[in-house]
Protein backbone atom coordinates (compact mmCIF):
# COMPACT_ATOMS: atom_id res chain seq x y z
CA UNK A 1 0.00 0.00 0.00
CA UNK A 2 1.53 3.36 -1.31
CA UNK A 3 0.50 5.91 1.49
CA UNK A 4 3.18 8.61 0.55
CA UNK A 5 1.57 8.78 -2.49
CA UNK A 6 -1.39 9.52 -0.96
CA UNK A 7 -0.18 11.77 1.33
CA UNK A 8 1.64 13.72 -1.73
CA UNK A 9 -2.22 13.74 -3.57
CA UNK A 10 -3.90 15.53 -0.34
CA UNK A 11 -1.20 18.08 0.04
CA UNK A 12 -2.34 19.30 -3.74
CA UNK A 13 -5.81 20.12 -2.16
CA UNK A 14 -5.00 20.47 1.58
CA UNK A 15 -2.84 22.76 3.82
CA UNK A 16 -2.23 20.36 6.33
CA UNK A 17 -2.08 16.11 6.19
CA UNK A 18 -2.27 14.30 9.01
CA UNK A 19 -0.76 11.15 9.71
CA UNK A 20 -2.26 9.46 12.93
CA UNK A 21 0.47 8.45 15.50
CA UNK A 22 3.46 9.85 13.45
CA UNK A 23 3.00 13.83 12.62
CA UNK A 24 1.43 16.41 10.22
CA UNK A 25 2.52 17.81 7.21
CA UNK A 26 1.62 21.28 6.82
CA UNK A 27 1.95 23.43 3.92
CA UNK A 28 2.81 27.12 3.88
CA UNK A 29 2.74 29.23 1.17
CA UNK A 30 6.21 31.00 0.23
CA UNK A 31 6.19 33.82 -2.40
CA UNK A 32 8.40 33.83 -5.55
CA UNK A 33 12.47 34.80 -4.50
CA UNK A 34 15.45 35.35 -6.46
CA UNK A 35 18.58 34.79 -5.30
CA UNK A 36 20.69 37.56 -5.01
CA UNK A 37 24.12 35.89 -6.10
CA UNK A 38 22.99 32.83 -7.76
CA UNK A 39 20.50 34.93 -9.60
CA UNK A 40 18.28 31.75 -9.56
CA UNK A 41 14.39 32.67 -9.65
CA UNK A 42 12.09 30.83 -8.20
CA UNK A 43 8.21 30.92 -8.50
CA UNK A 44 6.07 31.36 -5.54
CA UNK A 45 5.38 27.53 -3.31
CA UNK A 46 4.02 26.05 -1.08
CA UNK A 47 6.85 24.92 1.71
CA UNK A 48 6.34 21.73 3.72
CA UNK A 49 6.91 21.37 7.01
CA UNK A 50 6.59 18.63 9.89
CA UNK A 51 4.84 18.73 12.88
CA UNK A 52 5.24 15.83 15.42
CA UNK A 53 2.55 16.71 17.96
CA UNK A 54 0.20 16.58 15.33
CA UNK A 55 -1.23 12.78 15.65
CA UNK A 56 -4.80 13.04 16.36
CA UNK A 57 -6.74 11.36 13.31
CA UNK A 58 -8.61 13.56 11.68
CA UNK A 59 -10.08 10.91 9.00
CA UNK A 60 -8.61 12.83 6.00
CA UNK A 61 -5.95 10.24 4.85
CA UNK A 62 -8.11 7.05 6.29
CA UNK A 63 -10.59 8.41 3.73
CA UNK A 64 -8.80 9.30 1.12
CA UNK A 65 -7.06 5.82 1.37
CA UNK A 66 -10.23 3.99 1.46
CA UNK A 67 -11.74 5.69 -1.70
CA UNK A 68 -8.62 5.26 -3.86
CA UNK A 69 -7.86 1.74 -2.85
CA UNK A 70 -12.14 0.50 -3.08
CA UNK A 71 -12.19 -0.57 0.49
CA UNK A 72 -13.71 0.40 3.21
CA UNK A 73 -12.38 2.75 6.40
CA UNK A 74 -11.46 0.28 8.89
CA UNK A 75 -9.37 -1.34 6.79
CA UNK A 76 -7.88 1.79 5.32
CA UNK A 77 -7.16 2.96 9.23
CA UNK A 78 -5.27 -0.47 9.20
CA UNK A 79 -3.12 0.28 6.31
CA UNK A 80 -2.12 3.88 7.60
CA UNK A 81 -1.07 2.08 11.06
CA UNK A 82 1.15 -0.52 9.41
CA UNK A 83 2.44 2.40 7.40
CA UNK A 84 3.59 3.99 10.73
CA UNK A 85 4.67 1.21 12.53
CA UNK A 86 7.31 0.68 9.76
CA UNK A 87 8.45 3.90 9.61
CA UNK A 88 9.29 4.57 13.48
CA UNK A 89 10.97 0.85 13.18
CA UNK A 90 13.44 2.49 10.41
CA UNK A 91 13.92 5.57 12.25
CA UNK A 92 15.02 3.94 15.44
CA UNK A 93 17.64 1.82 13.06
CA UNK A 94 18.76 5.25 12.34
CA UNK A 95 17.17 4.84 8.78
CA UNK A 96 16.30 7.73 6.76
CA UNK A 97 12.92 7.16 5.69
CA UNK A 98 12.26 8.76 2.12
CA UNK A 99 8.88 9.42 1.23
CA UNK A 100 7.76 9.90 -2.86
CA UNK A 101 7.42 13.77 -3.75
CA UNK A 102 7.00 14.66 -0.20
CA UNK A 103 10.34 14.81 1.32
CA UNK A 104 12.47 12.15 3.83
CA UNK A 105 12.09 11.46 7.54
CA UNK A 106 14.87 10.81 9.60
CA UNK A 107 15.85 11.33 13.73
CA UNK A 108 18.78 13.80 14.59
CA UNK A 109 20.87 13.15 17.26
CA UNK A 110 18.71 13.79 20.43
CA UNK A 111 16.20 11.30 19.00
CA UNK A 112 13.63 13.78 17.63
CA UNK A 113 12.00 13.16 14.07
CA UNK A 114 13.21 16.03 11.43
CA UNK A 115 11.95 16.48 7.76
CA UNK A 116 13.52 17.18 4.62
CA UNK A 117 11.27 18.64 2.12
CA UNK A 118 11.30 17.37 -1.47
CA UNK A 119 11.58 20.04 -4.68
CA UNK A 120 7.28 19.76 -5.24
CA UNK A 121 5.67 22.40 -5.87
CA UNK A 122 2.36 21.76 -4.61
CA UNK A 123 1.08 25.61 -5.46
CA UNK A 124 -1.27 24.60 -8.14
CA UNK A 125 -1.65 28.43 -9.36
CA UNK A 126 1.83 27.87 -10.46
CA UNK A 127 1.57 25.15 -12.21
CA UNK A 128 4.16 24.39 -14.92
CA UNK A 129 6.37 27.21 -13.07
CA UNK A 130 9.95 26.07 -12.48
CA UNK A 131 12.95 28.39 -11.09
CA UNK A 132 15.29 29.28 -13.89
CA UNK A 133 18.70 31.24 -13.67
CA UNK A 134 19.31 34.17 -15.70
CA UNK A 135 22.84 35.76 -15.64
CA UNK A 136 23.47 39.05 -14.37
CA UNK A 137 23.29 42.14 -16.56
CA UNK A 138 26.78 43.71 -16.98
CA UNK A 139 26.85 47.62 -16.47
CA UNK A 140 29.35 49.51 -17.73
CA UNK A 141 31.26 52.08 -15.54
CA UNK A 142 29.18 55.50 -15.39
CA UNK A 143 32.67 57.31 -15.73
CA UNK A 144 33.54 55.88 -19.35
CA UNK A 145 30.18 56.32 -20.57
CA UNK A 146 29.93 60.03 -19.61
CA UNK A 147 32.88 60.23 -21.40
CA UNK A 148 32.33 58.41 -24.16
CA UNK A 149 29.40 60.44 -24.96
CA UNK A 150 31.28 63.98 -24.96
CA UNK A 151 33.92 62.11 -27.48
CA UNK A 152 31.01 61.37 -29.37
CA UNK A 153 28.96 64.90 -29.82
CA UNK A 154 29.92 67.34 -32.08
CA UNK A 155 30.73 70.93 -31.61
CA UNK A 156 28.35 73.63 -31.58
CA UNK A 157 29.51 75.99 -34.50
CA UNK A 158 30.28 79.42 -33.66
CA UNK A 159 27.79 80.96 -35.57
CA UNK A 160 25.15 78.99 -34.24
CA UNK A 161 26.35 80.17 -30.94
CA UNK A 162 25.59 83.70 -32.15
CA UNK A 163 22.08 83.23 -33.55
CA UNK A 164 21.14 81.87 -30.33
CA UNK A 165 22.49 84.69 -28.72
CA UNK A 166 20.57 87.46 -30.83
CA UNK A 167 17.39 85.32 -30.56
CA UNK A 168 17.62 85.61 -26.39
CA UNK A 169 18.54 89.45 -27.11
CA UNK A 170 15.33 90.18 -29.27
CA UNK A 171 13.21 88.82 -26.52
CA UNK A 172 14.59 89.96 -24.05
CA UNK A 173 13.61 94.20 -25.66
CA UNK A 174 10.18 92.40 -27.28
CA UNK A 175 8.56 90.81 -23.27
CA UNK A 176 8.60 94.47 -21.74
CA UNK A 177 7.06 96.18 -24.50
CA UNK A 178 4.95 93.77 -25.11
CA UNK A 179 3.87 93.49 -20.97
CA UNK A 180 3.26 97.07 -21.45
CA UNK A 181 0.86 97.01 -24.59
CA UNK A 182 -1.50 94.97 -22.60
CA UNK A 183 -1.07 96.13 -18.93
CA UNK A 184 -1.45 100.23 -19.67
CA UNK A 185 -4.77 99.74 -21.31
CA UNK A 186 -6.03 97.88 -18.32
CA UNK A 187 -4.63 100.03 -15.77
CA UNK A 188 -5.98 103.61 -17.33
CA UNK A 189 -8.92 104.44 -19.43
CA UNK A 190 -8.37 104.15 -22.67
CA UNK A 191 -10.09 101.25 -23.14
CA UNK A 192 -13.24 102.41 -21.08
CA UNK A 193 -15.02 104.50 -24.32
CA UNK A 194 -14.35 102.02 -26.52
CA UNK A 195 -17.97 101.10 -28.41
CA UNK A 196 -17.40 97.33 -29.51
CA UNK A 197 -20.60 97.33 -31.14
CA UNK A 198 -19.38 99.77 -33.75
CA UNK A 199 -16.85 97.11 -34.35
CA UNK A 200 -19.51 94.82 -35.83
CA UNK A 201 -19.83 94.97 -39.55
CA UNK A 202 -22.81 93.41 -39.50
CA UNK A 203 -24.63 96.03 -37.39
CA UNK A 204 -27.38 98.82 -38.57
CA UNK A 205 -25.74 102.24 -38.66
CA UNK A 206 -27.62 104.42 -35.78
CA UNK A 207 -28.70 107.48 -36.13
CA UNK A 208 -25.96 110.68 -36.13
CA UNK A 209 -26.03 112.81 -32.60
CA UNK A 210 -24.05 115.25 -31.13
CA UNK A 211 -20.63 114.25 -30.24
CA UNK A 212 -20.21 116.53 -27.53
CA UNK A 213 -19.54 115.10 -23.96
CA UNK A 214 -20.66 117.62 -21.78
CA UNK A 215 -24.20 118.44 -23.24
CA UNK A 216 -26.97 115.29 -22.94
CA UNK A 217 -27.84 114.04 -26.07
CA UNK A 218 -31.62 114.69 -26.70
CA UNK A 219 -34.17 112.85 -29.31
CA UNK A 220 -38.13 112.91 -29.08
CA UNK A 221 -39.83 109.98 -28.37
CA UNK A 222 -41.65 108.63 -31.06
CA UNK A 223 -45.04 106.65 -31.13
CA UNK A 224 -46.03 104.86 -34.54
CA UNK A 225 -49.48 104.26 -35.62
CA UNK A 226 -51.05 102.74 -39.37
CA UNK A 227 -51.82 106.44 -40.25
CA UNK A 228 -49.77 109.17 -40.85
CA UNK A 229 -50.88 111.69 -38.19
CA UNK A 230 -49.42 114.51 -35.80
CA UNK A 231 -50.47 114.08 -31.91
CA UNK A 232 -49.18 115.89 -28.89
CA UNK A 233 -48.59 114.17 -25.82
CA UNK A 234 -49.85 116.40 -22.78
CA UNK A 235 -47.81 117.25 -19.63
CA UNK A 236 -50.03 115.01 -16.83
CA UNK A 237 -49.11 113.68 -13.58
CA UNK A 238 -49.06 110.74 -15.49
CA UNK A 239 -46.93 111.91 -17.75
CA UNK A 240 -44.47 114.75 -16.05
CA UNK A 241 -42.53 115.04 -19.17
CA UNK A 242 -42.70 118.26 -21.40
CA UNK A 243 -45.54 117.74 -23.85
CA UNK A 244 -43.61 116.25 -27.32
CA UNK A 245 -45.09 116.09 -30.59
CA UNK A 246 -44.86 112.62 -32.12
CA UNK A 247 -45.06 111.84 -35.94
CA UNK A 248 -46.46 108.30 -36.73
CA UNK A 249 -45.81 106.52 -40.02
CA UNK A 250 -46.02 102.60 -40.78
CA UNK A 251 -42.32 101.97 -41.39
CA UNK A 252 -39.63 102.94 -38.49
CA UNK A 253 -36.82 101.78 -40.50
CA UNK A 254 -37.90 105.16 -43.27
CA UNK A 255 -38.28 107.66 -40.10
CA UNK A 256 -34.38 105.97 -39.02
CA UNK A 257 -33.13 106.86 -42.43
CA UNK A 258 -34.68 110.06 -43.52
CA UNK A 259 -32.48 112.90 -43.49
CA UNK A 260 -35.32 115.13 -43.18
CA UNK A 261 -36.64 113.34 -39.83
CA UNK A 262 -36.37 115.15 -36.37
CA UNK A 263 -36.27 112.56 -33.88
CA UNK A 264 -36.54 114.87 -30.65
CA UNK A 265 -35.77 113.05 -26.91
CA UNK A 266 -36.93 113.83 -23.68
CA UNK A 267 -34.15 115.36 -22.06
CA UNK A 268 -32.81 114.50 -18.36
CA UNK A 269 -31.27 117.45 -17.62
CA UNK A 270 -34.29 119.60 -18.96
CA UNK A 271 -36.52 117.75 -16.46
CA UNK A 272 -34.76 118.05 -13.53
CA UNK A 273 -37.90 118.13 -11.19
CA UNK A 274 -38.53 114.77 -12.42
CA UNK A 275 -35.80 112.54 -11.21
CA UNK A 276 -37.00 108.91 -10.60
CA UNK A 277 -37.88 107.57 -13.95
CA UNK A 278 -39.52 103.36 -14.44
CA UNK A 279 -36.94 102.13 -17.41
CA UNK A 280 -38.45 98.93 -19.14
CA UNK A 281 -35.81 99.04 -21.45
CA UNK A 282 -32.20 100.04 -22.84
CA UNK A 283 -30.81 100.16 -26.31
CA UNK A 284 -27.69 100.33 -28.12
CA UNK A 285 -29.04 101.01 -31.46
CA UNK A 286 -32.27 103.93 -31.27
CA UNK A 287 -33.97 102.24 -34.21
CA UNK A 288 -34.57 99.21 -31.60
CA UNK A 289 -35.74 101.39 -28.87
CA UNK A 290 -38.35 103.32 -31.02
CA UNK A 291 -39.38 100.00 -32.21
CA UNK A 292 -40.00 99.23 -28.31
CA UNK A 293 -41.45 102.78 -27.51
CA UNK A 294 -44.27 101.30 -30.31
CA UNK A 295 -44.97 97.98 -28.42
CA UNK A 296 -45.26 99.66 -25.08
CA UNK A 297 -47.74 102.08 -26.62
CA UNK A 298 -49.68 99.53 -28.63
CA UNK A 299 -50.26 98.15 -25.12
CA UNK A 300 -51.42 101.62 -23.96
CA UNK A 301 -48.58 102.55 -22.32
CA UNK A 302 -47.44 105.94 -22.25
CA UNK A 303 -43.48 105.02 -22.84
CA UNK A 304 -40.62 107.45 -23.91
CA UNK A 305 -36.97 107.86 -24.74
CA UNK A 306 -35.87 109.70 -22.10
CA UNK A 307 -32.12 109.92 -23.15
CA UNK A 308 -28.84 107.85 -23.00
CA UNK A 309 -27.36 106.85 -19.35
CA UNK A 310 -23.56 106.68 -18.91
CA UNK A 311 -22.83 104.08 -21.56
CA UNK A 312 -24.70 105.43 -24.18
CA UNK A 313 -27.41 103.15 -24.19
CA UNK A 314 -31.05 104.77 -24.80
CA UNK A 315 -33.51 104.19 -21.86
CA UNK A 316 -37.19 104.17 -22.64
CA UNK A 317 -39.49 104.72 -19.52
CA UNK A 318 -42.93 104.49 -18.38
CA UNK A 319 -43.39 107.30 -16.59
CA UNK A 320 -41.48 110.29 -14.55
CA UNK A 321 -41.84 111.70 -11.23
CA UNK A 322 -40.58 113.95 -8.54
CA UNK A 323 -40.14 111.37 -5.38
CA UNK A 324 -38.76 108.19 -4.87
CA UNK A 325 -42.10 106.81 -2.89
CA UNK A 326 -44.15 107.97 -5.97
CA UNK A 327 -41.89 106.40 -8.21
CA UNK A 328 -41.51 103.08 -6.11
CA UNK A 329 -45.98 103.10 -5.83
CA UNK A 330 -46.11 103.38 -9.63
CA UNK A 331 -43.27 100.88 -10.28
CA UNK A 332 -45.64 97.95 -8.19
CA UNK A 333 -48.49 98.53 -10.70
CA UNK A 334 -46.01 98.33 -13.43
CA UNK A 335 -44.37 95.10 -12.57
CA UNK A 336 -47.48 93.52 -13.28
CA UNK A 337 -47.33 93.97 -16.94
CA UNK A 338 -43.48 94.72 -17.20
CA UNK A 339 -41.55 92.64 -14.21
CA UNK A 340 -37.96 93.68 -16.12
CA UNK A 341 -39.15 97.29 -15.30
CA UNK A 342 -36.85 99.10 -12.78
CA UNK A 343 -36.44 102.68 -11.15
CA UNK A 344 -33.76 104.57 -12.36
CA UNK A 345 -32.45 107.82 -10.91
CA UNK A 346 -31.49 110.97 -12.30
């Protein structure tokens, strides 16, 4: 009966083999090594190792036995107890007991049982694996190769040299000048009256005004109906502005482009008792904002351009008056219909 064999078969499967009334053989798993002057490497294991207090059946091998060999577990027991009995009667002859694929028993001098583990690998994740030596990888001194590649470069020419040196001057004198293109315009004004929309090309030409900053540029509001007619807006509560007479044709764009056209604005500065003013609306361009002042009054609102703020925009408003509280009552009614609507001050 071949028990080492069977013994080698469990250790495939099993950690730990025991082997009543002689020891256990337990397997531990080693990871892969190289050896630093051998240069041998080695894939990872499982090591084997004896352990002689380990005699307690445990009914692995019995069983094992008994299936392999078609007999039943009595008899199997039997068979792993003659096994043992032979073995401790070769190891007290001083015997070393080998056992197949496992490794060899034999008792050092103070009669105690040691192990010798065989080569098996019994890691089957590593199966097919074996340790192979590769030789070591020769490296050159660092010395001669520094060396040997400043033999092997060429020489800069000297006019090379020179370019390079004219190319580090030029940009040098260009980063200055070219720090102070962008950081004076941001630090000062000159880029403050800058109108980018006259920088679009595809952008309607406005209307011509006067150019001059210190008087407040002044066009009449103007209300468009389907008839040609003249109508005069009174001076109300309702409507503190002075009383503005507004020509109505069909087509804005021909009052925008006739040359003959007055287009007369409400002026700020000649209502100064009027200071609180509801803006629904702001244009760049005044053909858009007389456009608007002829929604707002198709919705019977008395609207107006009242003038250009700060960045030249035209405001149209709703209505005009002396106090901020009378401004602010009229500006809840108007929210209503217009919530963009908002109280601007002169």
């Amino acid at each position: 009966m071949n028990i080492e064999k069977r013994i080698s078969e469990l250790l495939y499967e099993h950690d730990c083999v025991i082997v009543p009334q002689l020891g256990g053989f337990v397997a531990n798993y080693a990871p892969a090594k190289i050896h630093p002057t051998q240069h041998i490497f080695t894939p990872p294991s499982k090591n084997i190792v004896f352990n002689k207090n380990l005699t307690n059946n445990d009914g692995l091998l019995a069983n094992h036995v008994a299936r392999n060999e078609n007999t039943d577990y009595p008899k199997a027991l039997k068979y792993v107890a003659d096994f043992v009995d032979i073995t401790h009667a070769q190891l007290k002859k001083g015997v070393k007991v080998k056992l197949d694929e496992v490794g060899s028993l034999f008792l050092d001098v103070e009669r105690n049982i040691q192990f010798e583990p065989a080569t098996t690998n019994y890691l089957l994740d590593v199966f097919g694996l074996t340790q192979f030596q590769s030789p070591a990888i020769k490296r050159g001194n660092i010395s001669k190769r520094i060396e040997k590649e400043f033999k092997d470069r060429s020489a800069i020419p000297a006019e090379k040299k020179k370019i390079n040196i004219k190319r580090y001057i030029a940009l040098a004198i260009a980063m200055p000048l070219i720090f102070g293109m962008i950081w004076i315009p941001l630090k000062t004004d000159l880029l403050k009256n800058i109108n980018y929309s006259n920088l679009n090309p595809f952008s309607s030409k406005e209307i011509s005004k006067n150019n001059n900053e210190n008087s407040v540029k002044s066009i009449t509001p103007v209300a468009i109906s389907k008839d040609t007619v003249n109508h005069t807006i009174p001076k109300t509560a309702e409507n503190p502005l002075q009383p503005v007479t507004v020509t109505m044709i069909d087509n804005v764009a021909d009052v925008v482009k006739a040359d003959t056209t007055k287009v007369v604005m409400n002026s700020l500065v000649n209502n100064a008792d009027f200071k609180f003013h509801l803006v629904t609306g702001c244009f760049q361009i005044q053909e858009n904002a007389i456009n608007f002042v002829k929604t707002l009054n198709q919705q019977n609102l008395d609207a107006a351009i009242i003038g250009q703020n700060k960045d030249g925009l035209y405001m149209v408003s709703c209505g005009n008056y002396a106090t901020r509280k009378e401004a602010y009552n009229q500006l809840d009614q108007l929210h209503k219909i217009k919530p963009d609507a908002w109280l601007y001050k002169n």
